[in-house]
Protein backbone atom coordinates (compact mmCIF):
# COMPACT_ATOMS: atom_id res chain seq x y z
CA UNK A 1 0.00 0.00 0.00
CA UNK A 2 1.26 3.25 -1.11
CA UNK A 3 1.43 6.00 2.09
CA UNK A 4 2.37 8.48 0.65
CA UNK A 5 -1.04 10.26 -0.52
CA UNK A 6 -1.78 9.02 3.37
CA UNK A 7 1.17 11.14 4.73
CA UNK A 8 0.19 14.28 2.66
CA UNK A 9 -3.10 14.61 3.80
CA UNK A 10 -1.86 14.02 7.55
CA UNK A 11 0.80 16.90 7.01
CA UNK A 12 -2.29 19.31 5.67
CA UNK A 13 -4.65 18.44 8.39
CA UNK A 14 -1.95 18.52 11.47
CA UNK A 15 -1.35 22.19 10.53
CA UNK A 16 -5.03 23.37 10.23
CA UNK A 17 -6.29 21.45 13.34
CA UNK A 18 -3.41 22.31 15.19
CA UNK A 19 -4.61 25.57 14.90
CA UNK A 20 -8.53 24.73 15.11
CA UNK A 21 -7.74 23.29 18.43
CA UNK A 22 -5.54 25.16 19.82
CA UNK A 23 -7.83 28.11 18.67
CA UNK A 24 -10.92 26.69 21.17
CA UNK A 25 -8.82 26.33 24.27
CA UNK A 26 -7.02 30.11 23.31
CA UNK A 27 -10.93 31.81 22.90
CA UNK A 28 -12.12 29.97 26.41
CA UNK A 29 -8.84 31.20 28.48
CA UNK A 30 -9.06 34.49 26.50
CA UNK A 31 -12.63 34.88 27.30
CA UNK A 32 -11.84 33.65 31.11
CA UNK A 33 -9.26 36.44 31.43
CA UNK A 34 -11.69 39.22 29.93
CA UNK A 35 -14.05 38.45 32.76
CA UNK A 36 -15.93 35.69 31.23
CA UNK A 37 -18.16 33.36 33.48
CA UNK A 38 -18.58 29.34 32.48
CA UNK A 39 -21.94 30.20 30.60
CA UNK A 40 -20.46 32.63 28.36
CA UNK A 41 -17.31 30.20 27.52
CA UNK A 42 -20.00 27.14 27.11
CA UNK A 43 -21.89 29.27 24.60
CA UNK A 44 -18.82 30.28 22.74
CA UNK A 45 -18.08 27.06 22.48
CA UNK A 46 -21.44 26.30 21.08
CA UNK A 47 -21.15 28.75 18.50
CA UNK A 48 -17.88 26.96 16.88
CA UNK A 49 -20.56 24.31 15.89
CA UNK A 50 -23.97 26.30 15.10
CA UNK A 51 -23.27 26.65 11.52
CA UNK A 52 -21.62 23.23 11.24
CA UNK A 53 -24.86 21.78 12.56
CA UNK A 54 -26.64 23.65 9.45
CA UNK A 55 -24.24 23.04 7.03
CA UNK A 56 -22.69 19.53 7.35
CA UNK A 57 -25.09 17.45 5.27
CA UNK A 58 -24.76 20.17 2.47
CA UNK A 59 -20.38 19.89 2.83
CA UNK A 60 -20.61 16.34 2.91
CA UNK A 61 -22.94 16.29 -0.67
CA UNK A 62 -20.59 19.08 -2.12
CA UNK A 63 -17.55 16.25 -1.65
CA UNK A 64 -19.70 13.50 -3.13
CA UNK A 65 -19.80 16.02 -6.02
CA UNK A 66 -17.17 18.66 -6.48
CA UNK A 67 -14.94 16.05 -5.12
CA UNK A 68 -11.99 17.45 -1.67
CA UNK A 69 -9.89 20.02 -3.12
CA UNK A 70 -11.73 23.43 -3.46
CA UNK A 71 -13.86 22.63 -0.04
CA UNK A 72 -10.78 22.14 1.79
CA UNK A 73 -8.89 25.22 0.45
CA UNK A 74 -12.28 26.72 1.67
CA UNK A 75 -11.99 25.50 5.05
CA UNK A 76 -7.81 26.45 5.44
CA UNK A 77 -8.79 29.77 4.38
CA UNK A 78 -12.12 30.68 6.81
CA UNK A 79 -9.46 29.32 9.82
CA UNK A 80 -7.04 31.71 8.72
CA UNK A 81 -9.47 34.88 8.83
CA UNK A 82 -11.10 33.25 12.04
CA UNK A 83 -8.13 33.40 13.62
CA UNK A 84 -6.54 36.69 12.58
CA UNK A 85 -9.84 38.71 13.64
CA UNK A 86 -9.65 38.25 17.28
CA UNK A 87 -5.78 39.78 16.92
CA UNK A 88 -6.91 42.65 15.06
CA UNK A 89 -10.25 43.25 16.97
CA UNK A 90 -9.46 42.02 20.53
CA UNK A 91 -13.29 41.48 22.83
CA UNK A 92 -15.38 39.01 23.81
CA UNK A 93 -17.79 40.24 20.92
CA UNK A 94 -15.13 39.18 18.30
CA UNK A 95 -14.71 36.10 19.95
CA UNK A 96 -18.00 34.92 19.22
CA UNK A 97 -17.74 36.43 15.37
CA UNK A 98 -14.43 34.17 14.91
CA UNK A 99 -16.10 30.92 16.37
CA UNK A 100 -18.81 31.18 14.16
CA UNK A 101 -16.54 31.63 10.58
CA UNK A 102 -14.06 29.27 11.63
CA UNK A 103 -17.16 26.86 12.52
CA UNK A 104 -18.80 27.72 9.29
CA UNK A 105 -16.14 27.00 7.25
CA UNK A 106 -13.71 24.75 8.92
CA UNK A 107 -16.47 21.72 8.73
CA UNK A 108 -16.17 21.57 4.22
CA UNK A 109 -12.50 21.14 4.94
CA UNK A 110 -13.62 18.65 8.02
CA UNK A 111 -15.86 17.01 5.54
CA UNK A 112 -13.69 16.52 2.68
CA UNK A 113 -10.94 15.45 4.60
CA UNK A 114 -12.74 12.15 6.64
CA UNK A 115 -14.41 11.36 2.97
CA UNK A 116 -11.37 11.32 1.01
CA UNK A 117 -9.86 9.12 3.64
CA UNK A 118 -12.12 6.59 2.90
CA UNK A 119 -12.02 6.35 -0.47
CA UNK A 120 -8.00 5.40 -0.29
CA UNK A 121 -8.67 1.84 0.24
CA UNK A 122 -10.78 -0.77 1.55
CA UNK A 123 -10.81 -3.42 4.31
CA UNK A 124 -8.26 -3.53 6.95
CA UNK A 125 -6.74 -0.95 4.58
CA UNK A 126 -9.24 1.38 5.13
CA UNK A 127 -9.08 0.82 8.48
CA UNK A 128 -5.45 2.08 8.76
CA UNK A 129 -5.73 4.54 6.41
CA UNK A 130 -8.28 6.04 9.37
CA UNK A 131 -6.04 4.87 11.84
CA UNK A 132 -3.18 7.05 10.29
CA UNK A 133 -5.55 9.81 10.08
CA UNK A 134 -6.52 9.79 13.47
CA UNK A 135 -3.29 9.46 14.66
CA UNK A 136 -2.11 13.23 13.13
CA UNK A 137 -5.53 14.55 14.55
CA UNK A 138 -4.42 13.03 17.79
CA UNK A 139 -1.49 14.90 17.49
CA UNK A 140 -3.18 17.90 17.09
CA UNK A 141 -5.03 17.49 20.37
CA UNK A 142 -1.53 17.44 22.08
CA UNK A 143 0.04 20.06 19.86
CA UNK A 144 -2.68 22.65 19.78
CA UNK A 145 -3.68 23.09 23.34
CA UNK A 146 -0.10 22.77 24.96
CA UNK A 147 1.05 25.41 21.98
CA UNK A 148 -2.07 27.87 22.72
CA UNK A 149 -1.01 27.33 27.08
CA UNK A 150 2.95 28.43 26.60
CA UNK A 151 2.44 30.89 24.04
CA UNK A 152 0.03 32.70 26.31
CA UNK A 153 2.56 32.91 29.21
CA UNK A 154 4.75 33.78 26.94
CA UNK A 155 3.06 36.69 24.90
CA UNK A 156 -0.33 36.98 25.43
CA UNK A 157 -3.49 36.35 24.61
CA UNK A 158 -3.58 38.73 21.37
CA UNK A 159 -0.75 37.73 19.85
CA UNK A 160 -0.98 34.19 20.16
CA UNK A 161 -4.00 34.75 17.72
CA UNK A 162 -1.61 35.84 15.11
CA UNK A 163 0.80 32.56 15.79
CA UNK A 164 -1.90 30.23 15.32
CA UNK A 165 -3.55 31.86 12.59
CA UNK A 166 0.38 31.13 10.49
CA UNK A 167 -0.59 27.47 10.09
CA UNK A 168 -3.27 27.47 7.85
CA UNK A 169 -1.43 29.48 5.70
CA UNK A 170 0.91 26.27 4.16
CA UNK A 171 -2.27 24.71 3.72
CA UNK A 172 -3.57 27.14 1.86
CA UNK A 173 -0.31 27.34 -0.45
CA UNK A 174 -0.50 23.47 -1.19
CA UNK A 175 -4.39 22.79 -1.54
CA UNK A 176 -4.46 26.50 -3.96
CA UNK A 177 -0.93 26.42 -5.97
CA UNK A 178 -0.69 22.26 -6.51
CA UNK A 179 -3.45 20.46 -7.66
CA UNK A 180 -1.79 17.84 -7.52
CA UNK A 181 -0.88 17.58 -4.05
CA UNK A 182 -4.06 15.50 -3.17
CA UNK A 183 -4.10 11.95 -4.50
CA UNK A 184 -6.77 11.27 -7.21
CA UNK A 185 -9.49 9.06 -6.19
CA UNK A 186 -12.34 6.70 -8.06
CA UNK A 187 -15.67 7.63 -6.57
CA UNK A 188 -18.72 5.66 -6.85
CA UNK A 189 -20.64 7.01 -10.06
CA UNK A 190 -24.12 8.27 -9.12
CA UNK A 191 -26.36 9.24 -11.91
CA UNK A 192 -28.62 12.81 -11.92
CA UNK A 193 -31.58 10.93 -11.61
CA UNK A 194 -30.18 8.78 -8.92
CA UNK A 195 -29.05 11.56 -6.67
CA UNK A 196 -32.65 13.81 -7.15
CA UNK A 197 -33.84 11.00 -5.01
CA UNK A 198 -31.62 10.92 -2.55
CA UNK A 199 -33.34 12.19 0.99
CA UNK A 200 -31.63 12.30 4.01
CA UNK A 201 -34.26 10.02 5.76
CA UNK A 202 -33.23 7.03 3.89
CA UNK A 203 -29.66 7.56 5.70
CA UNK A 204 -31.24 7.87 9.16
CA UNK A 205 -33.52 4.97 8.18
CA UNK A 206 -30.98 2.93 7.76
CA UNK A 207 -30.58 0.92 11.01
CA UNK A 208 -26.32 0.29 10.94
CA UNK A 209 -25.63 3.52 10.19
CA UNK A 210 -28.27 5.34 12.36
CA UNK A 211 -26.55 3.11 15.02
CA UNK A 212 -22.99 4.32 14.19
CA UNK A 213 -23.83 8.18 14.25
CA UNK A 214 -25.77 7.90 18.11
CA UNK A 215 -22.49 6.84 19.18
CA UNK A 216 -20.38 9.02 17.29
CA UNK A 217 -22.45 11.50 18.51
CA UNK A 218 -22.05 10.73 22.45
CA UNK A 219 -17.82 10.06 21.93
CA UNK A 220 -18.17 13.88 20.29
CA UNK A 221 -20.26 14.98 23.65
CA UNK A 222 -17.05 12.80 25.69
CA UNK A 223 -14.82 14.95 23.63
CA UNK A 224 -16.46 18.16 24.27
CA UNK A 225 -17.00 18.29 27.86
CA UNK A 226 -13.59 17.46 28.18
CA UNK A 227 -12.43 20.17 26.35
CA UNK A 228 -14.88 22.79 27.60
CA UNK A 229 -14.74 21.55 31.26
CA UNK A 230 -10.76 21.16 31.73
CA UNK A 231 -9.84 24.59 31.23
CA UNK A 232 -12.74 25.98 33.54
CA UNK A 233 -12.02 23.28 36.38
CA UNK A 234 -8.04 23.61 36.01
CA UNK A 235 -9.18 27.70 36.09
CA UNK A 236 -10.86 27.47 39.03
CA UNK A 237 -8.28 25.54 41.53
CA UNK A 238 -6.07 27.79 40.21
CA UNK A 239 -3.15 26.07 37.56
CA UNK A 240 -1.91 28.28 35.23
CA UNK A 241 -2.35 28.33 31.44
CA UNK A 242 0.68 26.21 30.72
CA UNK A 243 -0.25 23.57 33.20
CA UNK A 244 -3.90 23.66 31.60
CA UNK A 245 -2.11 23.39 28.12
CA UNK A 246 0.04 20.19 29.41
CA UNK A 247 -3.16 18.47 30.98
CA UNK A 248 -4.71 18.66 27.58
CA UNK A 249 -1.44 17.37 26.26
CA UNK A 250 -1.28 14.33 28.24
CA UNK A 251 -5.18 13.48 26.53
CA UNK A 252 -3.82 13.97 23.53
CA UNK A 253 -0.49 12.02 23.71
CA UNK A 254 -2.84 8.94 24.70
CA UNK A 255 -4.48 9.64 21.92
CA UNK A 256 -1.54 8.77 19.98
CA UNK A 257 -0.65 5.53 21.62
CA UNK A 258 -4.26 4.37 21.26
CA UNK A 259 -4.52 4.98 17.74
CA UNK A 260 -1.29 3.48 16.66
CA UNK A 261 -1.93 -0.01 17.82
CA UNK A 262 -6.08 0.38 17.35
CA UNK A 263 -5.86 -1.24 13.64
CA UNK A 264 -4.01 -4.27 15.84
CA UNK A 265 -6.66 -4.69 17.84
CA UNK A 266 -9.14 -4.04 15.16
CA UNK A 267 -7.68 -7.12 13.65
CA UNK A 268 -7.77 -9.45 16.30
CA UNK A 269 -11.46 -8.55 16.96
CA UNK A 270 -13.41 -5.72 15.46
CA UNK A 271 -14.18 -2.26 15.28
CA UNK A 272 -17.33 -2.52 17.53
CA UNK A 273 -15.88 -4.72 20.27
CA UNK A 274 -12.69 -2.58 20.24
CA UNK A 275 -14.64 0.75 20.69
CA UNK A 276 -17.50 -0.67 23.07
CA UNK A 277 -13.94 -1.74 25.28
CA UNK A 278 -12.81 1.55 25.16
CA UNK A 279 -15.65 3.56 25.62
CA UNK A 280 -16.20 1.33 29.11
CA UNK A 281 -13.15 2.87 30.14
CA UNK A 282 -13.71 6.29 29.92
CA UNK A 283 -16.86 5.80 31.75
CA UNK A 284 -15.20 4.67 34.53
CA UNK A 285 -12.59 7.55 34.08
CA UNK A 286 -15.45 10.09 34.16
CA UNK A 287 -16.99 8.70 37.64
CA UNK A 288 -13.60 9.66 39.81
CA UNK A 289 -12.38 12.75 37.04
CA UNK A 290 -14.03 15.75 39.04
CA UNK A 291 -12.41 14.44 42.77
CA UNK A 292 -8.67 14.77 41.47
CA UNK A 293 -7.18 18.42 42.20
CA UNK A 294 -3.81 17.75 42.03
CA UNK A 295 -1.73 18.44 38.32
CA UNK A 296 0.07 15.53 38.45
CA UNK A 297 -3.12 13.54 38.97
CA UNK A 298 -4.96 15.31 36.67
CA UNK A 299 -1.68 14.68 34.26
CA UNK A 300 -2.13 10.81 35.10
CA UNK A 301 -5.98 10.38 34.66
CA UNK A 302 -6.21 12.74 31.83
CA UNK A 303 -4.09 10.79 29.48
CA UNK A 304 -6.34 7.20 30.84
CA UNK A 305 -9.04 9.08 29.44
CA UNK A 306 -7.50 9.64 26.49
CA UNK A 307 -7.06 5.83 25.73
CA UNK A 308 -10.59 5.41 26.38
CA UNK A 309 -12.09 7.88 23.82
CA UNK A 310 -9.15 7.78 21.55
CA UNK A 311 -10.89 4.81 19.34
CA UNK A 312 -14.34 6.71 19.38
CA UNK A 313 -13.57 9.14 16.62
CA UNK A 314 -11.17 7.00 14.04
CA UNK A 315 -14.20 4.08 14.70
CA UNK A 316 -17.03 6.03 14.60
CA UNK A 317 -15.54 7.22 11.18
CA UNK A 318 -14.96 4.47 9.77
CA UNK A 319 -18.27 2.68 10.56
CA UNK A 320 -20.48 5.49 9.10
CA UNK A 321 -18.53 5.11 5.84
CA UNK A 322 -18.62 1.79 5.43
CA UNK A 323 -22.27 1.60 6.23
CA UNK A 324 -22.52 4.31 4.12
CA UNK A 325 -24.88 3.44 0.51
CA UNK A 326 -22.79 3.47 -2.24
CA UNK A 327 -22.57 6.95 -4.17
CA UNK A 328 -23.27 8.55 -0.52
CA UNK A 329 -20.14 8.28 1.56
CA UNK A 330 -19.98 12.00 1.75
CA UNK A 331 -23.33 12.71 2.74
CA UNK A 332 -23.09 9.56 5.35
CA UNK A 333 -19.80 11.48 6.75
CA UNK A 334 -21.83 15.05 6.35
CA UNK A 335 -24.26 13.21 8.10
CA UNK A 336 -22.20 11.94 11.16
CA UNK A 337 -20.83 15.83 11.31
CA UNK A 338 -24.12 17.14 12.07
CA UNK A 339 -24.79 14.82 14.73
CA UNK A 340 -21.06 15.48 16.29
CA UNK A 341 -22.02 19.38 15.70
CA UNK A 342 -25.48 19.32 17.08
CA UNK A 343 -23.74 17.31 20.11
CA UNK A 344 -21.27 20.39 19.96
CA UNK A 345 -23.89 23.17 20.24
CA UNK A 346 -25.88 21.90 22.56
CA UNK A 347 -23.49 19.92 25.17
CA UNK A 348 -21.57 23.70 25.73
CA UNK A 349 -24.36 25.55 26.61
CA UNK A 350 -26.68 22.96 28.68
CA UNK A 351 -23.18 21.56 30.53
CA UNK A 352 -21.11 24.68 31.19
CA UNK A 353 -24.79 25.98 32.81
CA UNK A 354 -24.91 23.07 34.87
CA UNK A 355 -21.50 22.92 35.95
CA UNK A 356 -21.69 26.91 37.03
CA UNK A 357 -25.00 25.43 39.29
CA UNK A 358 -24.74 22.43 40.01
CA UNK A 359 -20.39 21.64 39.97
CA UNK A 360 -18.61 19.70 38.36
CA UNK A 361 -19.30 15.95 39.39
CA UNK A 362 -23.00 15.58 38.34
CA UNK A 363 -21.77 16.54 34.72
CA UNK A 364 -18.93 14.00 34.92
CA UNK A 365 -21.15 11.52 36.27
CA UNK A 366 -24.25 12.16 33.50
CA UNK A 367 -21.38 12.00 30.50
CA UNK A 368 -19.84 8.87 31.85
CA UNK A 369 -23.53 7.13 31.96
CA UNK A 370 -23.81 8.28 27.84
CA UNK A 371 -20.94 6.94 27.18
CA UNK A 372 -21.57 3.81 28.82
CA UNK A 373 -25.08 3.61 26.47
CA UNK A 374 -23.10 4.23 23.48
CA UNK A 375 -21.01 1.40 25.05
CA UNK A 376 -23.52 -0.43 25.03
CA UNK A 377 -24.91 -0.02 21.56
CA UNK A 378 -21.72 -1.16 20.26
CA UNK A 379 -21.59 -4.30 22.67
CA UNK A 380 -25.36 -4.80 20.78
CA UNK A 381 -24.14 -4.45 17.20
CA UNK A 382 -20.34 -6.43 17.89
CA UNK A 383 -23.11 -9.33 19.08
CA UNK A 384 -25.15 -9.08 15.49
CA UNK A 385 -22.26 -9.04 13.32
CA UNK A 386 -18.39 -10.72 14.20
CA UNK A 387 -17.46 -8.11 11.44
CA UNK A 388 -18.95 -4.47 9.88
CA UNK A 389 -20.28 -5.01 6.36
CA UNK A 390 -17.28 -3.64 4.01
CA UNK A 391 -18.51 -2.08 0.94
């Protein structure tokens, strides 16, 4: 098998998340240190996925059709801006502005990206193609928030902005100067006729995949609350940015270690017993989570909760494409983005108001029991099927 389309499209999307995560944690401590109280950082967060929620179904048809090329060039670019307005029009009011264009057009790149993945091979191939993919996005979520902590303590919140917002820029080079940086890719032919009667029902009719999105969306609402609730929680007993930025890290280095030996265990079992395993772990993670107060504990269990929701997203992937109709991988992964992004607009905003009344171990407690349904779906299909139906 050829890598080396595999490695391109890791070295485009490690710049552009790096930045698209590092940007979240920067807005939440940036809003924090305006003044900002948990309801206002939970509904920033919320707005990062409004217009994704909208617009996700649409990105994932315009792949099926315009193929990945001009919607992630669209995506590299509406980071870029997203970024560089906060630096150039510092308040909480401009924070909210930036969220929503990065949101808006961050998910065609998002889109693209996952679908293009999946057309590189099939099989176990497929599934490490994914598992390659995940494993730059992992790095990301160790790169972007421990970047966005020490470059804050360094200098500032402002100008951090402008750092972050230089990665999207190679990206942007690449995807708009070589069009032949992106490998080219046989897509399932779909007639006119064919596609005027595709409806979006018949996707969420369809049992397997309907299956596959409810538990990609609760592993999204795992990944969320993490990210919205660390930095408030490390805020409040006090750690400073960096430490908050190397907390974050440890998740994401266990990402990494997950993900690099998750097509092993893939092949020794199979993608639903491996992520109902894993997802059983972080629910046990999330009962004890909001009693640790110390950094290095928070250090230790941070990165154990990593390894238990760093299959979700690779898995969850991977299972709505294959279940996926044929012609309609795009709209299948569209799909699966609006049901992360409705998870992401709604999980800020109802969570960050009940962890401002009620503290933080009730919303630990209520994400560790979804996980542990979405655990259970998976424990339901893994019993149906020994293997997921491979297009």
């Amino acid at each position: 098998m050829n890598l080396a389309p595999i490695f391109r499209i890791v070295l485009l999307s490690v710049l552009t998340h790096t930045a698209y995560k590092g940007s979240k944690v920067l807005m939440s401590l940036t809003a924090l240190d305006m003044g900002a109280n948990e309801f206002v950082v939970g509904l920033l967060f919320s707005t990062y996925a409004l217009f994704p929620l909208l617009l996700s179904v649409y990105a994932g048809k315009v792949s099926d059709r315009a193929g990945f090329r001009l919607p992630m060039l669209f995506g590299s670019a509406g980071l870029l801006g997203g970024l560089l307005l906060p630096f150039i029009f510092p308040s909480i009011e401009m924070l909210y502005v930036s969220a929503g264009l990065i949101g808006c057009c961050y998910i065609f790149y998002t889109v693209a990206v996952q679908h293009l993945i999946g057309t590189l091979g099939e099989g176990l191939d497929r599934t490490k193609n994914y598992s390659w993919f995940s494993l730059g996005i992992g790095m990301t979520a160790l790169l972007g928030p421990t970047s966005a902590g020490f470059l804050i303590d360094a200098v500032g919140h402002r100008a951090t902005f402008a750092v972050m917002a230089a990665m999207p820029v190679v990206p942007i080079l690449l995807l708009g100067l070589w069009t032949g940086w992106l490998p080219k890719t046989a897509q399932a032919h779909v007639s006119k006729a064919e596609k005027a009667q595709h409806r979006i029902g018949d996707l969420v009719r369809n049992r397997p995949l309907r299956r596959a999105l409810i538990t990609a969306g609760i592993i999204e609402t795992g990944l969320e609350l993490y990210n919205l609730l660390l930095p408030i929680y490390g805020h409040r007993i006090g750690l400073s940015a960096s430490e908050i930025g190397l907390i974050l890290g440890a998740f994401g280095l266990a990402l990494l270690v997950v993900r690099a030996v998750m097509p092993h265990l893939v092949k020794r079992s199979s993608e639903e017993r491996v992520l109902a395993a894993s997802l059983m772990l972080a629910t046990g993670v999330c009962l004890v989570f909001p009693f640790v107060t110390s950094f290095a504990a928070l250090l230790a269990i941070s990165f154990v909760l990593g390894m238990g929701l760093g299959c979700g997203s690779p898995l969850s992937m991977l299972l709505a494409y294959n279940r996926a109709p044929a012609g309609r991988s795009g709209e299948a992964m569209g799909l699966r983005q609006m049901v992360n992004k409705g998870t992401e607009v709604l999980v800020p905003f109802v969570f960050g108001t009940l962890s401002a009344a009620l503290g933080m171990v009730p919303v630990f407690w209520l994400d560790g029991a979804l996980l542990a349904t979405a655990a259970s779906l998976m424990h339901r299909d893994a019993a149906d099927a020994r293997k997921p139906q491979i297009r």
